[in-house]
C-alpha atoms as a PDB file:
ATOM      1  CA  UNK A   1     126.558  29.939-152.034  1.00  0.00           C
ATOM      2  CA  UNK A   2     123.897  27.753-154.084  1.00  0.00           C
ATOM      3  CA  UNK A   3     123.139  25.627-150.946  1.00  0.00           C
ATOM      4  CA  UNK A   4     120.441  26.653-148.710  1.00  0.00           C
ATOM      5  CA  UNK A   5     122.435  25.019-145.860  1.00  0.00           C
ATOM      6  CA  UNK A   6     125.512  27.314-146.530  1.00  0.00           C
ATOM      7  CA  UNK A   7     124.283  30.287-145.496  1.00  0.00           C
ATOM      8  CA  UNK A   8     125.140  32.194-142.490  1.00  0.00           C
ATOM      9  CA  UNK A   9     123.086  34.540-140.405  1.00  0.00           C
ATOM     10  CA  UNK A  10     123.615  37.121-137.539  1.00  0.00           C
ATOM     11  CA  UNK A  11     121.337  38.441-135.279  1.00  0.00           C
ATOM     12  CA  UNK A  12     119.958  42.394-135.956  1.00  0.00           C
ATOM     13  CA  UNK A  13     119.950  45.093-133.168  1.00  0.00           C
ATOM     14  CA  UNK A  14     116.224  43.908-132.783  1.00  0.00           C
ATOM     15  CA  UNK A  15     117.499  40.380-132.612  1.00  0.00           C
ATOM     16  CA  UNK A  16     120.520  41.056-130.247  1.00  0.00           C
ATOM     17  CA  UNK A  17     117.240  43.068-127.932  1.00  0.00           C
ATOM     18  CA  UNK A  18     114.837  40.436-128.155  1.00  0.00           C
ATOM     19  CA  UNK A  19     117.456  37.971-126.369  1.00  0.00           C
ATOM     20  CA  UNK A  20     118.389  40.703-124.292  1.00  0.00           C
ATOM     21  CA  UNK A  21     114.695  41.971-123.096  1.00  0.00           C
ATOM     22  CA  UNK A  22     112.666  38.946-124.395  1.00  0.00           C
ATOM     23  CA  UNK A  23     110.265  40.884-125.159  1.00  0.00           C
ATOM     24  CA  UNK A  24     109.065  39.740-128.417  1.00  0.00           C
ATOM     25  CA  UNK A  25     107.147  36.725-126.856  1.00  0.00           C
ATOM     26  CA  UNK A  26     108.708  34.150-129.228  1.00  0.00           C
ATOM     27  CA  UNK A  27     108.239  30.408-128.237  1.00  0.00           C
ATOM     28  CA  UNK A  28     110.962  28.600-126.457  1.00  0.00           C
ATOM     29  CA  UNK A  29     112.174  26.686-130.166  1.00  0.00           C
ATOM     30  CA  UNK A  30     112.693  30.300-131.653  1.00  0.00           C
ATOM     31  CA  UNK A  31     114.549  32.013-129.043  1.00  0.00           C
ATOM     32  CA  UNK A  32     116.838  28.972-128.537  1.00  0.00           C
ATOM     33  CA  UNK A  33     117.098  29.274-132.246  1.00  0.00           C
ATOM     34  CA  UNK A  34     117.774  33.341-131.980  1.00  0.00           C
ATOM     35  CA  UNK A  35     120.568  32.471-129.649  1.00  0.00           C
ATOM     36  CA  UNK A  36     122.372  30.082-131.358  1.00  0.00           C
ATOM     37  CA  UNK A  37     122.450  32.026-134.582  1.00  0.00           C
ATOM     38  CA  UNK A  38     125.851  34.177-134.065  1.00  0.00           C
ATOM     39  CA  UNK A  39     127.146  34.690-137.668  1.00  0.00           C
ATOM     40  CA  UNK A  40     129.467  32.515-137.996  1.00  0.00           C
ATOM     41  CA  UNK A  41     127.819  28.941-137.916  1.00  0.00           C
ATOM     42  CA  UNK A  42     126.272  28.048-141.540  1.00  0.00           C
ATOM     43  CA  UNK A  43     122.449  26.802-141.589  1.00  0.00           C
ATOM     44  CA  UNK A  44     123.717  23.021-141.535  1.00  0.00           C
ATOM     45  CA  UNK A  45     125.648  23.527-138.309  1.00  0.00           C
ATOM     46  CA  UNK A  46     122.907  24.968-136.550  1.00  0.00           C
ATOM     47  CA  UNK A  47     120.620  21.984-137.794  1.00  0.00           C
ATOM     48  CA  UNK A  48     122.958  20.092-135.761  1.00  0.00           C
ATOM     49  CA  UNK A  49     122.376  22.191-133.074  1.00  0.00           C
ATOM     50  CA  UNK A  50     118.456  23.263-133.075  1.00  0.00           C
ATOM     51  CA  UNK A  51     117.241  20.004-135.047  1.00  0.00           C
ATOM     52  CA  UNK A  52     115.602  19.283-138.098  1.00  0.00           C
ATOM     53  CA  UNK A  53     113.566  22.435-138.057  1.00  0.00           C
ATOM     54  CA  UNK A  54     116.375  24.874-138.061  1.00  0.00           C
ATOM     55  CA  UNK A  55     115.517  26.030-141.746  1.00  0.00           C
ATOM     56  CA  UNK A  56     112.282  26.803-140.926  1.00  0.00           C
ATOM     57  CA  UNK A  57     112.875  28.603-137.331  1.00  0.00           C
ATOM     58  CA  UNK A  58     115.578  30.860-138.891  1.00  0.00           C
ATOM     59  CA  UNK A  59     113.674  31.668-141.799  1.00  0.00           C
ATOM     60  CA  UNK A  60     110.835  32.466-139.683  1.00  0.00           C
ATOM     61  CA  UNK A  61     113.262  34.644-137.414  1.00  0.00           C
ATOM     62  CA  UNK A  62     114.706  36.567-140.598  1.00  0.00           C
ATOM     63  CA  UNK A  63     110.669  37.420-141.484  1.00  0.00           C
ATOM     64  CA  UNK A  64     110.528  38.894-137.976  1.00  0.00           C
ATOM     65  CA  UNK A  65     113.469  40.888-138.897  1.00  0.00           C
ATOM     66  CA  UNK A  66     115.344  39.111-135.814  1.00  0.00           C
ATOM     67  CA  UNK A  67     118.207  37.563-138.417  1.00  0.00           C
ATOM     68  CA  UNK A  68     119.666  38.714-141.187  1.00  0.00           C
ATOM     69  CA  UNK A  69     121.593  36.514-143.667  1.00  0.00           C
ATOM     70  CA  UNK A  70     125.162  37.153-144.034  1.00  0.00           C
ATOM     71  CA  UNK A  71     127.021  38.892-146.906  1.00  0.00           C
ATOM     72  CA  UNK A  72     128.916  36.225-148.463  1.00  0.00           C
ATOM     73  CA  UNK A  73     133.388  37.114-148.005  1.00  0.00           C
ATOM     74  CA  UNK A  74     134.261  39.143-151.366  1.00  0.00           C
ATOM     75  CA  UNK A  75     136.076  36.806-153.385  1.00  0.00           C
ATOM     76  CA  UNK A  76     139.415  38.022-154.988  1.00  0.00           C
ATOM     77  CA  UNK A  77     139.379  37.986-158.445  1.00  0.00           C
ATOM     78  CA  UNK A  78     142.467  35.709-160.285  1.00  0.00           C
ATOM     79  CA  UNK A  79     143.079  38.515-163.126  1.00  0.00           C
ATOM     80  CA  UNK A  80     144.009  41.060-160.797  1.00  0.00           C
ATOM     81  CA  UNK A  81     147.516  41.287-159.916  1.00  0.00           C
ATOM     82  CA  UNK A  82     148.952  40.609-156.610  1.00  0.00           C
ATOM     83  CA  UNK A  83     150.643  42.658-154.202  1.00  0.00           C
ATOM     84  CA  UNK A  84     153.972  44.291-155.227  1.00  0.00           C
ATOM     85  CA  UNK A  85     157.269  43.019-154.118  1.00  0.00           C
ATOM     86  CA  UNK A  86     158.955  45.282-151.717  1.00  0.00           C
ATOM     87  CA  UNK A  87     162.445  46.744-152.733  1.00  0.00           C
ATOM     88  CA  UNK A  88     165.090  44.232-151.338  1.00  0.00           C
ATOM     89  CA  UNK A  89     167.093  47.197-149.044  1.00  0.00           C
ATOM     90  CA  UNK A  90     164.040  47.918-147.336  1.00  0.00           C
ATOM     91  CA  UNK A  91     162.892  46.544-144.074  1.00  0.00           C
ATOM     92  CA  UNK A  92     159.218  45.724-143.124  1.00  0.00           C
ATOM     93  CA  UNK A  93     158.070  45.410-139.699  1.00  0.00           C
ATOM     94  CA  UNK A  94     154.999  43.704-138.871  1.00  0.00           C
ATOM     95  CA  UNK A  95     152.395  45.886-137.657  1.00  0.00           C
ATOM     96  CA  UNK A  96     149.328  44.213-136.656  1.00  0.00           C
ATOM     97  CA  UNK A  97     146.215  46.538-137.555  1.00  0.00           C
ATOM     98  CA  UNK A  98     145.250  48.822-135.100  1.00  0.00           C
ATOM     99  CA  UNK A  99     141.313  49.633-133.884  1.00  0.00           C
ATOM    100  CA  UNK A 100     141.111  52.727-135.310  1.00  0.00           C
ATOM    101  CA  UNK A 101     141.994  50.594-138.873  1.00  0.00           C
ATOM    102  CA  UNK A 102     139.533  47.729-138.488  1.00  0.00           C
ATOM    103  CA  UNK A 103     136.403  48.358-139.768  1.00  0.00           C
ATOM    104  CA  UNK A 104     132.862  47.235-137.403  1.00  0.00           C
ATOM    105  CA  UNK A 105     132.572  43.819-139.520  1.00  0.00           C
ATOM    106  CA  UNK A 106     136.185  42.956-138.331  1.00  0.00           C
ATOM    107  CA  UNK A 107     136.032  43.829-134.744  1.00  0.00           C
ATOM    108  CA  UNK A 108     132.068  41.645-134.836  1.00  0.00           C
ATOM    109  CA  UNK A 109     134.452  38.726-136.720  1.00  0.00           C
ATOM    110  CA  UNK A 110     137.298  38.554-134.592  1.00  0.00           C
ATOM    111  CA  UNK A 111     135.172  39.003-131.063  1.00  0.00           C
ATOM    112  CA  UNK A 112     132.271  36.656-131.719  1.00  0.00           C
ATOM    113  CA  UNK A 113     134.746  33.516-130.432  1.00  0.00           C
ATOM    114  CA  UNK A 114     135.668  35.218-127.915  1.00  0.00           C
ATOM    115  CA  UNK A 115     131.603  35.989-126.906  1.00  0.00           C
ATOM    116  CA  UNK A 116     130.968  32.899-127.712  1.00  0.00           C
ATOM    117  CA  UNK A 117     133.019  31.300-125.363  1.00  0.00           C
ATOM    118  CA  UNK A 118     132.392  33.806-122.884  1.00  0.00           C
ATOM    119  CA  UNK A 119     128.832  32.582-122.777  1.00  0.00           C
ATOM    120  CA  UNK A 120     129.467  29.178-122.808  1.00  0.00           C
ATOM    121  CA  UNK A 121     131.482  29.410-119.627  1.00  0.00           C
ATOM    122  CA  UNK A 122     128.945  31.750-118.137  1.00  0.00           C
ATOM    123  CA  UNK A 123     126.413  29.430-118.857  1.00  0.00           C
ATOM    124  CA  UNK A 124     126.662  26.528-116.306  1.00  0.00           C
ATOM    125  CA  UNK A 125     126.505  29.203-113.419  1.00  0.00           C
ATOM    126  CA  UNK A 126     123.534  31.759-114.915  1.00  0.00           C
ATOM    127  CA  UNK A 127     121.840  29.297-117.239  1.00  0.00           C
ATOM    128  CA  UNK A 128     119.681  31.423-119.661  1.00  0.00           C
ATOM    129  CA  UNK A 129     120.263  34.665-117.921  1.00  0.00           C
ATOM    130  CA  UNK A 130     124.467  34.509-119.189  1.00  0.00           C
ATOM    131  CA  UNK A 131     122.930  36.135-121.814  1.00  0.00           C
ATOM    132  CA  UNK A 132     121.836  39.018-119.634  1.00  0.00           C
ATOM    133  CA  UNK A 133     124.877  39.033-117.650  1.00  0.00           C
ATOM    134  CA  UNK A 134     126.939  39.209-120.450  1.00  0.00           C
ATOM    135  CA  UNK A 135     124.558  41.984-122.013  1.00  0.00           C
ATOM    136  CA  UNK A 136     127.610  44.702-122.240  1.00  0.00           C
ATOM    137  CA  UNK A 137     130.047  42.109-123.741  1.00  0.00           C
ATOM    138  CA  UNK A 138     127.499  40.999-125.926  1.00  0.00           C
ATOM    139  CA  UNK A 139     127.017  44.792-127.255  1.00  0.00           C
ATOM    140  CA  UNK A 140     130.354  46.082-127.156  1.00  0.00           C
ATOM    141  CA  UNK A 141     131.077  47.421-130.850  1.00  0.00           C
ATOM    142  CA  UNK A 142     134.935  48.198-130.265  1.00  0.00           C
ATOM    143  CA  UNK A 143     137.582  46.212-128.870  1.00  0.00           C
ATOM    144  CA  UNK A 144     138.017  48.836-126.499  1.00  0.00           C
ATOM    145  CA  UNK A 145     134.411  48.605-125.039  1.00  0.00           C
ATOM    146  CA  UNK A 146     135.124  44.937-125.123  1.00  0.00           C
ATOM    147  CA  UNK A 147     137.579  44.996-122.556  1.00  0.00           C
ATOM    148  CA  UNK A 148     135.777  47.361-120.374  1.00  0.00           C
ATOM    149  CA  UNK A 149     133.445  45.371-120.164  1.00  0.00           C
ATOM    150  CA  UNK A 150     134.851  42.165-119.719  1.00  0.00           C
ATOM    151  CA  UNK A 151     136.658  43.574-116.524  1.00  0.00           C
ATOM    152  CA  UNK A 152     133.181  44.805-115.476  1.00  0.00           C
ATOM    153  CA  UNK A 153     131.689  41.028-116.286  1.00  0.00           C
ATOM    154  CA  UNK A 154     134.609  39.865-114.424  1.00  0.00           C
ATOM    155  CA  UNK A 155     133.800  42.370-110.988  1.00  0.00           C
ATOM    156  CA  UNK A 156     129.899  41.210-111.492  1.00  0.00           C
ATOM    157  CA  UNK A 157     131.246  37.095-111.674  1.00  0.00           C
ATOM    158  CA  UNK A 158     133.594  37.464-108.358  1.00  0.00           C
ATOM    159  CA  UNK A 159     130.177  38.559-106.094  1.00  0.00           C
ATOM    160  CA  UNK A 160     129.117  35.022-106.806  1.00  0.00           C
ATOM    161  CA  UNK A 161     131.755  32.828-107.509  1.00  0.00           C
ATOM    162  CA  UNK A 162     134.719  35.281-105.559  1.00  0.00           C
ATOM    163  CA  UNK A 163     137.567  36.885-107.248  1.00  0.00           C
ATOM    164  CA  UNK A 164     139.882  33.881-108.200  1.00  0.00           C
ATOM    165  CA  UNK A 165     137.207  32.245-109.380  1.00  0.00           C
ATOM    166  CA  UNK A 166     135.705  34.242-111.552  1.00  0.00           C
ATOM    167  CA  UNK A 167     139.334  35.500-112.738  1.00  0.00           C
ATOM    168  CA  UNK A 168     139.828  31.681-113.974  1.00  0.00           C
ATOM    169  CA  UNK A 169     136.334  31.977-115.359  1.00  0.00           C
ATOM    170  CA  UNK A 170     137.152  34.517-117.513  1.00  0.00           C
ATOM    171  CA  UNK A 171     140.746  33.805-118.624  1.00  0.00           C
ATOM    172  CA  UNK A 172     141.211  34.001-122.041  1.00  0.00           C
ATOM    173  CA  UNK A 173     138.825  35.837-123.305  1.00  0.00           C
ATOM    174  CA  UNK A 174     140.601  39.039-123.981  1.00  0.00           C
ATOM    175  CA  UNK A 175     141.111  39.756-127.796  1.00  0.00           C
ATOM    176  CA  UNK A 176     145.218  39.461-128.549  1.00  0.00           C
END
């Protein structure tokens, strides 16, 4: 990761409360900025995104302690050998990994589509205040909580849009 523009950054806790509470009193061009950043998207595609000024609005929200760059994936190393054949007579089933054997950094990876999304459908009916509405989905740290509280987001949609509605709304979003 030599280029500037290939790094990735994630929001903190005080990042993730600052869009939650605004309370930090940043300007309009750094909280849209805090927003988009959701540790996936590298600096380039949120230049697309924010503008020209990206660089300087997400380095500004790292000094604030609002960002944080992300670690880089491990990369495997060629000399080391690969995984063992099994033993012909034996059978393997397929056993996708359970919670309890996913670490924090793989539930965060394999939920922040899924929030994503969640907020982009939100969006069009709460404007800036999805984020607020989708506080609990936004902060669930186990796939478990995630579901909880996307059938709580889902109770909270139907008030406004009614039940059918906001049970198309939502469709999709739960984690396979």
């Amino acid at each position: 990761m030599d280029d500037p523009g290939d790094r990735v950054y994630r929001k903190t806790d005080r990042g993730m409360e600052e869009v939650r509470l605004r309370s930090g009193g940043l300007s309009a061009r750094s909280r849209t900025a805090l927003i988009l950043v959701n540790g996936v998207d590298s600096l380039v595609a949120l230049r697309a995104k924010i503008g020209p000024d990206a660089d300087a609005l997400v380095e500004a929200l790292a000094d604030q302690g609002h960002v944080e760059p992300v670690a880089p994936p491990a990369r495997r190393v060629a000399d080391s050998p690969g995984p063992q054949p099994l033993p012909v007579d034996i059978a393997v089933e397929s056993v996708a990994p359970r919670e309890a054997e996913m670490s924090a950094a793989e539930v965060r990876e394999r939920l922040a589509p899924l929030r994503r999304e969640a907020l982009a459908r939100l969006a069009p009916h709460y404007g800036p205040d999805a984020v607020v509405v989708a506080g609990p989905l936004l902060e669930a740290a186990t796939l478990e909580d995630y579901c909880k509280a996307l059938e709580a987001l889902e109770s909270k949609v139907s008030v406004n849009l009614g039940r059918k509605q906001a049970i198309k709304l939502l469709a999709g979003l739960k984690p396979d």
